[in-house]
N, C-alpha and C. Protein backbone atom coordinates (compact mmCIF):
# COMPACT_ATOMS: atom_id res chain seq x y z
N UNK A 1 0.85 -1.16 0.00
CA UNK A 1 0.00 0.00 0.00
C UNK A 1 0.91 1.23 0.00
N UNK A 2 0.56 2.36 -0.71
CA UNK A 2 1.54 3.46 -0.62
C UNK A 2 1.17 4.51 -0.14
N UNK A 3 2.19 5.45 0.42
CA UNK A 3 1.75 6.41 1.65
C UNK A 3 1.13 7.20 1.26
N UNK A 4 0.36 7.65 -0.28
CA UNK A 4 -0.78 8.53 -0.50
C UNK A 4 -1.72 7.51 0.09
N UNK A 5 -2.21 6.67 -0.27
CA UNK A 5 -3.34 5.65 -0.18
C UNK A 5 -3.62 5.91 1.53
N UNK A 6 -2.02 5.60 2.26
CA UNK A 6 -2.54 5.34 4.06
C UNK A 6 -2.79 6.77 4.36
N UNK A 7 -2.79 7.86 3.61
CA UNK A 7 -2.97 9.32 4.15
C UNK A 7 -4.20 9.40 3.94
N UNK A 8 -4.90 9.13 2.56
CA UNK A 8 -5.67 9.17 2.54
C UNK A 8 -6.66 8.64 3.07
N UNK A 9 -6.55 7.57 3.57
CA UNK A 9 -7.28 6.73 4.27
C UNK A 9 -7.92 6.71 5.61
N UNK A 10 -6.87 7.70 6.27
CA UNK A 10 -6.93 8.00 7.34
C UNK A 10 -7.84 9.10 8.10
N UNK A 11 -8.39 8.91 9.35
CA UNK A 11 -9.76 9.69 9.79
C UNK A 11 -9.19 11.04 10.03
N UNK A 12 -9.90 11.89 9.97
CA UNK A 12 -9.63 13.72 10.10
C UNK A 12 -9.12 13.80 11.51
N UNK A 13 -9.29 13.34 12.64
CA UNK A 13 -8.67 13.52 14.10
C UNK A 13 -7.96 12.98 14.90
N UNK A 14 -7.17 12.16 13.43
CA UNK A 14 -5.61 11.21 13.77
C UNK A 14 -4.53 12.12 13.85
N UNK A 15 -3.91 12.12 14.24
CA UNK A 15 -2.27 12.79 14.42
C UNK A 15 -1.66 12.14 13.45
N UNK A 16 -0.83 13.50 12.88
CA UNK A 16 0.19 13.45 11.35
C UNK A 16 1.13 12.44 12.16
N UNK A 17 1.34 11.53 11.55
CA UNK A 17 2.39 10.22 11.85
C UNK A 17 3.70 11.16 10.80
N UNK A 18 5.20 10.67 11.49
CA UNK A 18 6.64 11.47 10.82
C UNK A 18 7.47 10.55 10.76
N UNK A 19 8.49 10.03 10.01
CA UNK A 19 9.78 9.04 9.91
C UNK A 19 10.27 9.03 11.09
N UNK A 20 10.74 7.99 11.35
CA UNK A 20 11.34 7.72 13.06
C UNK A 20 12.97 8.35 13.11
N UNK A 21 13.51 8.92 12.25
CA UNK A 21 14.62 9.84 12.13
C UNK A 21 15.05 10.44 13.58
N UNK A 22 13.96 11.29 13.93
CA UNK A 22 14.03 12.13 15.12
C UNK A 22 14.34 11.38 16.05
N UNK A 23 13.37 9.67 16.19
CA UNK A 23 13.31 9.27 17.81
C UNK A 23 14.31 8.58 17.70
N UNK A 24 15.37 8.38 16.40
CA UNK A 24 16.31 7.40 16.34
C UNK A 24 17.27 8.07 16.82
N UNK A 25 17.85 9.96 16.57
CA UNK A 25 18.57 10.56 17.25
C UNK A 25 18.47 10.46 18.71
N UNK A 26 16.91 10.97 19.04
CA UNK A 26 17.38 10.77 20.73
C UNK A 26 17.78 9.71 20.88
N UNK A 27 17.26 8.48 20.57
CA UNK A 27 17.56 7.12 21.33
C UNK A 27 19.13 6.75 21.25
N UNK A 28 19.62 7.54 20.26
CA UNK A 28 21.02 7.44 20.37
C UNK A 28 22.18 8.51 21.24
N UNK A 29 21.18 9.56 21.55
CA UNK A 29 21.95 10.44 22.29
C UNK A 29 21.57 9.98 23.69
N UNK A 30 20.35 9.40 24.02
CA UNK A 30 20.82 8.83 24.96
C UNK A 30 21.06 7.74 25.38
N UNK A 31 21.80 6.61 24.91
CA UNK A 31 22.24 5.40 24.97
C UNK A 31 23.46 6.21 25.02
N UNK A 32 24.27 7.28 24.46
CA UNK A 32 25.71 7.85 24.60
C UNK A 32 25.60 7.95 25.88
N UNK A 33 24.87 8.96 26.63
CA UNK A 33 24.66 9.22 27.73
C UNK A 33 24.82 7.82 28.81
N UNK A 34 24.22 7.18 28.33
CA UNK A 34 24.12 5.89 29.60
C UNK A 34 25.83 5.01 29.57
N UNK A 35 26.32 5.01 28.17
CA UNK A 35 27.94 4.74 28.43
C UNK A 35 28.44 5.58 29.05
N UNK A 36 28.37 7.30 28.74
CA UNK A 36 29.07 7.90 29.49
C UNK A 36 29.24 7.89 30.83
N UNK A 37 27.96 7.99 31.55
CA UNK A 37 27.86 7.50 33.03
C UNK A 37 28.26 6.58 33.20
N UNK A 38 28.37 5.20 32.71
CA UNK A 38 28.96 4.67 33.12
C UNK A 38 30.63 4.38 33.15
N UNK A 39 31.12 5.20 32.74
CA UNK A 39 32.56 5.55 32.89
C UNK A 39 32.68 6.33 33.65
N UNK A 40 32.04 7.40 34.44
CA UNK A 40 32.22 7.94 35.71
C UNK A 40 32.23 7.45 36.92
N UNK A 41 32.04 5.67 36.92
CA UNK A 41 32.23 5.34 37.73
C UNK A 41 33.28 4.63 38.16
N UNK A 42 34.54 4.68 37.10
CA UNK A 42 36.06 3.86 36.97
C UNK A 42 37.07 4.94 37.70
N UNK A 43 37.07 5.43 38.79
CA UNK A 43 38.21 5.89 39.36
C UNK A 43 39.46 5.53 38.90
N UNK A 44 40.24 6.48 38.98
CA UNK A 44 41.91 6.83 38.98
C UNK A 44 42.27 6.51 40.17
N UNK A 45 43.50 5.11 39.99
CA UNK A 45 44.00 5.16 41.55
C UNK A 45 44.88 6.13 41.73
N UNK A 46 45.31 6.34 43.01
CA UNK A 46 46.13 7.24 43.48
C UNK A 46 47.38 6.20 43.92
N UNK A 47 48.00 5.82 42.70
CA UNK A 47 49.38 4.83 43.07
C UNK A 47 50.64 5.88 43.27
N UNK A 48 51.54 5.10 44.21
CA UNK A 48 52.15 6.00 44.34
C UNK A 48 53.56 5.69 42.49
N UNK A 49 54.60 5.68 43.20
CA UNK A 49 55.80 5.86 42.04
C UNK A 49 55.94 4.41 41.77
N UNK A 50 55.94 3.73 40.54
CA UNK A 50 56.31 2.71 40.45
C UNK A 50 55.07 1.68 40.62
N UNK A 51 54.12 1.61 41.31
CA UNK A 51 53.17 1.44 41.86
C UNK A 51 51.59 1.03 40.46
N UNK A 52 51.88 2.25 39.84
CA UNK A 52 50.64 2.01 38.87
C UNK A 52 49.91 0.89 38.28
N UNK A 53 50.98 -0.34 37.84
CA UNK A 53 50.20 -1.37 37.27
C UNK A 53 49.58 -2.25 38.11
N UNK A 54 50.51 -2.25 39.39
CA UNK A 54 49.63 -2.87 40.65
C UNK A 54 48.31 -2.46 40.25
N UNK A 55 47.97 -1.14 40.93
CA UNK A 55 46.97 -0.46 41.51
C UNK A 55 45.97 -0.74 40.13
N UNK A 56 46.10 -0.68 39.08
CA UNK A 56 45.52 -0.67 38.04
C UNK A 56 44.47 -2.59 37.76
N UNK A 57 45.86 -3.35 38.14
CA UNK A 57 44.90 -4.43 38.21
C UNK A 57 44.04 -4.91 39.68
N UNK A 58 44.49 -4.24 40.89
CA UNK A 58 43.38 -4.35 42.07
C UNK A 58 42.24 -3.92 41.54
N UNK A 59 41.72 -3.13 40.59
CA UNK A 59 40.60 -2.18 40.28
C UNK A 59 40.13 -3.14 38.98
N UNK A 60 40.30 -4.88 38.58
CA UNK A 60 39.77 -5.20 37.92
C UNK A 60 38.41 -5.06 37.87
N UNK A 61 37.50 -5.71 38.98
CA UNK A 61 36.34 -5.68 38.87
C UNK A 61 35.81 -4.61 38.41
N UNK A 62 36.50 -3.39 38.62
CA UNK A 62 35.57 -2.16 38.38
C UNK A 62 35.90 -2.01 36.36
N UNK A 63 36.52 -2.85 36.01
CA UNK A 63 36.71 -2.50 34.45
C UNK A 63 35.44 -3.70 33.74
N UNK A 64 35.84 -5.02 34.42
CA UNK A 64 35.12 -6.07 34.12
C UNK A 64 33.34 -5.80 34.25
N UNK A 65 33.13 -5.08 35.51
CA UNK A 65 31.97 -4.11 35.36
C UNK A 65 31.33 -3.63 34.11
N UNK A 66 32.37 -2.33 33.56
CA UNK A 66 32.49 -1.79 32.58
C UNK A 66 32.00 -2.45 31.25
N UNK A 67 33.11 -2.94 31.53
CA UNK A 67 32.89 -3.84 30.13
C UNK A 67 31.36 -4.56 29.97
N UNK A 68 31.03 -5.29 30.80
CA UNK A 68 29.63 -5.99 30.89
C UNK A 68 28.33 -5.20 30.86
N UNK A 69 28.62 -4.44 30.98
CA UNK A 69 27.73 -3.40 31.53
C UNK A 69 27.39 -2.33 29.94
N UNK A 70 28.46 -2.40 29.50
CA UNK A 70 29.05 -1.41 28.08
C UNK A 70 28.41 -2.61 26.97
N UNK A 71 28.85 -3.82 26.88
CA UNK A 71 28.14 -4.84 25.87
C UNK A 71 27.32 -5.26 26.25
N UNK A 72 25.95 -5.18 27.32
CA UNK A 72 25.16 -4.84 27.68
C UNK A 72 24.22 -4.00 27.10
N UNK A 73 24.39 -2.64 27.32
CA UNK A 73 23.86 -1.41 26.48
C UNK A 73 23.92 -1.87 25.29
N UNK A 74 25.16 -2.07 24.22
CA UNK A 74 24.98 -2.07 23.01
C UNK A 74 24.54 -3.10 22.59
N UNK A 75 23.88 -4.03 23.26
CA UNK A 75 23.20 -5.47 22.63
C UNK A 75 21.58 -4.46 22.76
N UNK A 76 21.35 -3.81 23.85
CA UNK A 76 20.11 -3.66 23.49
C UNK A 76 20.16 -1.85 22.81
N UNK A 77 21.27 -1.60 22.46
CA UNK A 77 20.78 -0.40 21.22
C UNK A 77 21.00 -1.11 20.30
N UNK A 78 21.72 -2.28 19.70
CA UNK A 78 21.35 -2.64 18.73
C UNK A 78 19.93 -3.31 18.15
N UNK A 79 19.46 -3.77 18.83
CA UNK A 79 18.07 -4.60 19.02
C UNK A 79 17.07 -3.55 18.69
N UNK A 80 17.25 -2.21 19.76
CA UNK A 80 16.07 -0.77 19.27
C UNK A 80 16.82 -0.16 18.03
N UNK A 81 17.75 -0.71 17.61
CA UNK A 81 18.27 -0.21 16.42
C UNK A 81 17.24 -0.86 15.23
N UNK A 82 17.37 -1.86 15.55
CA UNK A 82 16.94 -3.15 14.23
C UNK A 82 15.47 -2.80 14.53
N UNK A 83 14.96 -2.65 15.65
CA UNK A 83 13.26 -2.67 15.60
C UNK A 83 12.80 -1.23 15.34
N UNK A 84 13.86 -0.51 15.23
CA UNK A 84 13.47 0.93 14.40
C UNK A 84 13.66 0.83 13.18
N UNK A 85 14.60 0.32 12.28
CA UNK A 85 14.61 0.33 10.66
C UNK A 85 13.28 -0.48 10.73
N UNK A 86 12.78 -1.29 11.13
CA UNK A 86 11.79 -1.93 10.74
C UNK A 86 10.52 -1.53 10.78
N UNK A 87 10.38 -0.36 11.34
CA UNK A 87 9.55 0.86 11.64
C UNK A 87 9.24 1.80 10.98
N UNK A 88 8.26 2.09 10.33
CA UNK A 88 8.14 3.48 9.04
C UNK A 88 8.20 4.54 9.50
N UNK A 89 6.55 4.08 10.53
CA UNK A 89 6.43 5.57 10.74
C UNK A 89 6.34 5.69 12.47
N UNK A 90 6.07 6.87 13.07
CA UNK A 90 5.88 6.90 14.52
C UNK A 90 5.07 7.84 14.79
């Protein structure tokens, strides 16, 4: 069916339906947002001289976190990715 036909078709006190363009930006500005926060939560140790790679691997969990947490998010923006191309209108 083509989008004169569904315009036309449609009752006088429906709301103009628009390409999902727009909700695909937000949904991507904020899925940025939700990685970003979650990198505010990886502290800098305070090692002293010599010290750094220690201190760097005591703080695994907090990367392994990260990480899970990071391919996490992008399994499900990819998923609202795919179920938005599949989406005309909104």
């Amino acid at each position: 069916m083509s989008e004169i036909s569904v315009r036309s078709a449609k009752r006088p006190d429906e709301p103009e339906l628009c390409d999902t363009s727009r909700l695909e930006m937000f949904s991507d500005g904020a899925f940025a947002i939700i990685i970003t926060l979650l990198v505010l939560e990886i502290h800098r140790p305070n090692a002293a001289q010599g010290a750094l790679v220690k201190d760097l691997l005591d703080e695994w969990p907090s990367y392994l976190a990260y990480a899970v947490a990071s391919i996490y998010v992008g399994i499900i923006w990819l998923n609202h990715r795919a179920r938005l191309t599949n989406t005309r209108l909104v």
